[in-house]
C-alpha atoms as a PDB file:
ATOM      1  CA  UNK A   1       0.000   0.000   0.000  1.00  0.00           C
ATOM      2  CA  UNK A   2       2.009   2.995  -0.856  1.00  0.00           C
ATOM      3  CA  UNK A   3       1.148   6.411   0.336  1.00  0.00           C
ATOM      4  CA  UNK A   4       1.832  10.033  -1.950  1.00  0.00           C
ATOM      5  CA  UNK A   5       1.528  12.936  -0.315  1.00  0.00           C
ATOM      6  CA  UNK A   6       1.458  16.090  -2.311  1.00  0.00           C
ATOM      7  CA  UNK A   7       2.369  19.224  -0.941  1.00  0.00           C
ATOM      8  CA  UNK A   8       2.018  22.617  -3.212  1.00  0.00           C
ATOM      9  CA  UNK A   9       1.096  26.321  -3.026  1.00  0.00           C
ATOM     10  CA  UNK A  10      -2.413  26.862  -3.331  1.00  0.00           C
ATOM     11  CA  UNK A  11      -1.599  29.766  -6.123  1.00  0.00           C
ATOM     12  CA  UNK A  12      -0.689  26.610  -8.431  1.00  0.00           C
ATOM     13  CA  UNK A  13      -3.686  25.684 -10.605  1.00  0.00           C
ATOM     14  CA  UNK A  14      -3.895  21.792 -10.205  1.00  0.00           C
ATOM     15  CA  UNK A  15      -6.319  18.758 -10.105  1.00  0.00           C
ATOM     16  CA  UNK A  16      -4.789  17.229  -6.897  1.00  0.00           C
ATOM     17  CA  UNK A  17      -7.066  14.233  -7.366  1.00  0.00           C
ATOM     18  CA  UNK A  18      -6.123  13.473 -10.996  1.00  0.00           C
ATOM     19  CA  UNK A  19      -2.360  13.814 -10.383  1.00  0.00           C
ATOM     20  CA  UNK A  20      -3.021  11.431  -7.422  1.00  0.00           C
ATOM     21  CA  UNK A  21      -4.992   9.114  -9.596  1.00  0.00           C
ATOM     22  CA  UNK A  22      -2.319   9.365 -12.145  1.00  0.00           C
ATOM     23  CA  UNK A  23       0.720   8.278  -9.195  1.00  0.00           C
ATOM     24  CA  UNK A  24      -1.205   5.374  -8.278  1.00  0.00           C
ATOM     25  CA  UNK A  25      -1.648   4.149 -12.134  1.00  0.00           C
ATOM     26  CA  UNK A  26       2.128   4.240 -12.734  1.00  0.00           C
ATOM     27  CA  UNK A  27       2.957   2.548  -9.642  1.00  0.00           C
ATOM     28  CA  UNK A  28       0.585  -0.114 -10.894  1.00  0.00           C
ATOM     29  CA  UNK A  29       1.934  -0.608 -14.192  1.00  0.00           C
ATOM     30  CA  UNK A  30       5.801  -0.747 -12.277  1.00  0.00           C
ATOM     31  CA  UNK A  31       4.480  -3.183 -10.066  1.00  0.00           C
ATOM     32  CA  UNK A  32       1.430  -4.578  -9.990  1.00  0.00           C
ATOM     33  CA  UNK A  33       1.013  -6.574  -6.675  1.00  0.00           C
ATOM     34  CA  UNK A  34       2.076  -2.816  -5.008  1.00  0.00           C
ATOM     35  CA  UNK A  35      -1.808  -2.355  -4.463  1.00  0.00           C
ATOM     36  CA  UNK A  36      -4.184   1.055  -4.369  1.00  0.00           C
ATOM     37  CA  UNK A  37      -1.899   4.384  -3.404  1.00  0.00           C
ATOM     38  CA  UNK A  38      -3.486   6.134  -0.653  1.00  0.00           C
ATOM     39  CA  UNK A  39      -3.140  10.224  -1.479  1.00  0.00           C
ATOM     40  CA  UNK A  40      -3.150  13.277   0.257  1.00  0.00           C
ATOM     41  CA  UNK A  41      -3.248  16.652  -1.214  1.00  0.00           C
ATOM     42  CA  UNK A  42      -2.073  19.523   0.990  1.00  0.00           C
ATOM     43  CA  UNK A  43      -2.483  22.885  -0.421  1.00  0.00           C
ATOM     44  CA  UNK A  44      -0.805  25.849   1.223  1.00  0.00           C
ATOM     45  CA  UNK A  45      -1.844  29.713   1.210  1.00  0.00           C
ATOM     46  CA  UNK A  46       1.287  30.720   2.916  1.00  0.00           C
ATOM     47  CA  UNK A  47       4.418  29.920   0.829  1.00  0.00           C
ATOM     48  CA  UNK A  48       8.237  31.050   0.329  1.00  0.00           C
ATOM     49  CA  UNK A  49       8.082  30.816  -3.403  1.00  0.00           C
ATOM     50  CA  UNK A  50       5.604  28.819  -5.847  1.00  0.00           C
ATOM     51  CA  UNK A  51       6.542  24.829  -5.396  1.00  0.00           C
ATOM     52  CA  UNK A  52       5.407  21.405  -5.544  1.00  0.00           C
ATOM     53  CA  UNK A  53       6.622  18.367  -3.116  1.00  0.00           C
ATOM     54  CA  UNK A  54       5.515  14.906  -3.822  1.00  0.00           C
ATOM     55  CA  UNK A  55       6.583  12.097  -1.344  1.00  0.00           C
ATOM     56  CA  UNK A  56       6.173   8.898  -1.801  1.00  0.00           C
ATOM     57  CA  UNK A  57       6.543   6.444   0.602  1.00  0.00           C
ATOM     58  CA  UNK A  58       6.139   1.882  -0.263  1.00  0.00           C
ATOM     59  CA  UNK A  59       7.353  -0.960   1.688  1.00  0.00           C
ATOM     60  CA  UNK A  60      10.756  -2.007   1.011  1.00  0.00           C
ATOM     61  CA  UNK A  61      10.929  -5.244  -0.906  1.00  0.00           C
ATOM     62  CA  UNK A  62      13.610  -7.091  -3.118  1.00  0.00           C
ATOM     63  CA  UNK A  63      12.098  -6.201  -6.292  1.00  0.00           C
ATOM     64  CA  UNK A  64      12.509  -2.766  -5.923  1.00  0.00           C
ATOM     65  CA  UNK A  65      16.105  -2.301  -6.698  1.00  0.00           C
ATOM     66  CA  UNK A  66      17.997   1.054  -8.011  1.00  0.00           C
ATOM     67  CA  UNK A  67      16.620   0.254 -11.685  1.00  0.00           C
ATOM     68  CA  UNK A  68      12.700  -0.245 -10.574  1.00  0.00           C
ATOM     69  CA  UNK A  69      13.327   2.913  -8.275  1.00  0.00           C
ATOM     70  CA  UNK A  70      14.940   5.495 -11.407  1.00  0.00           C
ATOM     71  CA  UNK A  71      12.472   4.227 -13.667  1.00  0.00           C
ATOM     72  CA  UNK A  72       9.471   4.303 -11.749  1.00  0.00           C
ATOM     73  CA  UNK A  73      10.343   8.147 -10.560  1.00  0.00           C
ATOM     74  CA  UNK A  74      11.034   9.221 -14.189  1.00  0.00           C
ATOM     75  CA  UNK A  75       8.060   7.871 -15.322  1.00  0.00           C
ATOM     76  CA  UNK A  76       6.190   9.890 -12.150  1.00  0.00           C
ATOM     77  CA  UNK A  77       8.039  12.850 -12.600  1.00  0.00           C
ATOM     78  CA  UNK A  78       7.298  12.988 -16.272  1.00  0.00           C
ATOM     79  CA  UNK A  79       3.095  12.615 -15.749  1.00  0.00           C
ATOM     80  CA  UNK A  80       3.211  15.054 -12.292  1.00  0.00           C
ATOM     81  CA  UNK A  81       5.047  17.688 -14.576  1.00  0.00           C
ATOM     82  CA  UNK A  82       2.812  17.228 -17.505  1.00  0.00           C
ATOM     83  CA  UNK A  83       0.031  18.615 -15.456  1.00  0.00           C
ATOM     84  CA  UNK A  84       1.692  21.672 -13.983  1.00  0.00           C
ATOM     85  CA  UNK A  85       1.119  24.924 -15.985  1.00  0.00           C
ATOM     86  CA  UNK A  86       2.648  27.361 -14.280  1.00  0.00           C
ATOM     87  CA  UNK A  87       6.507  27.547 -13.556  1.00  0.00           C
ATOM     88  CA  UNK A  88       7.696  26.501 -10.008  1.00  0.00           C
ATOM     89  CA  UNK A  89      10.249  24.538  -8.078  1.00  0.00           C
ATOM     90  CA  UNK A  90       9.370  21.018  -8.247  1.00  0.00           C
ATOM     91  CA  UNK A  91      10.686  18.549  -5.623  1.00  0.00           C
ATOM     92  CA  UNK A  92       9.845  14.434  -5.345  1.00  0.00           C
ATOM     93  CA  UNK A  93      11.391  11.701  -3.065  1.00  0.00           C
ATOM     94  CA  UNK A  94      10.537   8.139  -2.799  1.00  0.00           C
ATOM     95  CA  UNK A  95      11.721   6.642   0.236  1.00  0.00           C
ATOM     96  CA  UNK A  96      10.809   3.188   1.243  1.00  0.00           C
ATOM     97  CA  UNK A  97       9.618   1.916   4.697  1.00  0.00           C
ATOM     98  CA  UNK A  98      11.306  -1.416   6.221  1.00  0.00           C
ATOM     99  CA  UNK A  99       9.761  -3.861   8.475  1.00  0.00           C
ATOM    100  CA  UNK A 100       8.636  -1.699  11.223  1.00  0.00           C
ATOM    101  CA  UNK A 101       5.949  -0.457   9.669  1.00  0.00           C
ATOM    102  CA  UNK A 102       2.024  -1.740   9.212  1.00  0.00           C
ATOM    103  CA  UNK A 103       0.032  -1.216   6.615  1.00  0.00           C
ATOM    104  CA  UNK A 104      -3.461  -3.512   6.317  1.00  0.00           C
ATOM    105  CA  UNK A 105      -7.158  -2.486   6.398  1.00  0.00           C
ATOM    106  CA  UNK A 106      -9.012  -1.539   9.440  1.00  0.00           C
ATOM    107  CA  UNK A 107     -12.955  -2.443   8.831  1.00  0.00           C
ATOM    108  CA  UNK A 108     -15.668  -1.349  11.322  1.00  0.00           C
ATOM    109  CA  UNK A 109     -18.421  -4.613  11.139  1.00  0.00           C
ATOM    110  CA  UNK A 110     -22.461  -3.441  10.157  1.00  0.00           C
END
């Protein structure tokens, strides 16, 4: 279950939702056991410059060498900046969680 977090000022015209959409698809064509990408939009009204962060966070497994990691961020960092229209800075990391870490559904029963 990987998470995405995206972080921006608020003076940026985006679709939060369809660049979140768009994450979870190219995670799932990298790896397709990775499962649905919980996202997060945070827009922010006070800023020191216009920017974008996007962090990305998925458990640590052998599969996801240096090769899966380059590829899978150029191929994220391609779509994110394909739906920016404004000039900004522009910041993504993918870091990747190791054992200590849950990550399952919690379901209330009725």
């Amino acid at each position: 279950m990987p998470h995405a977090e995206l972080k921006y000022s608020d003076s940026l015209a985006l679709d939060a939702p369809a660049i979140l959409a768009e994450v979870e698809h190219i995670i799932l064509q990298h790896d397709a056991g990775s499962g649905e990408c919980k996202g997060r939009a945070y827009p922010c009204a006070q800023t020191h410059h216009i920017h974008l962060l996007l962090s990305i966070t998925m458990l640590e497994k052998p599969h996801r060498d240096d090769v899966f990691t380059q590829a899978l961020m150029a191929d994220i960092e391609a779509a994110v900046k394909a739906r920016i229209h404004t000039s900004c800075f522009f910041s993504f990391g993918l870091d990747y969680s190791r054992g200590a870490y849950i990550t399952n559904t919690h379901k209330v029963p009725g």
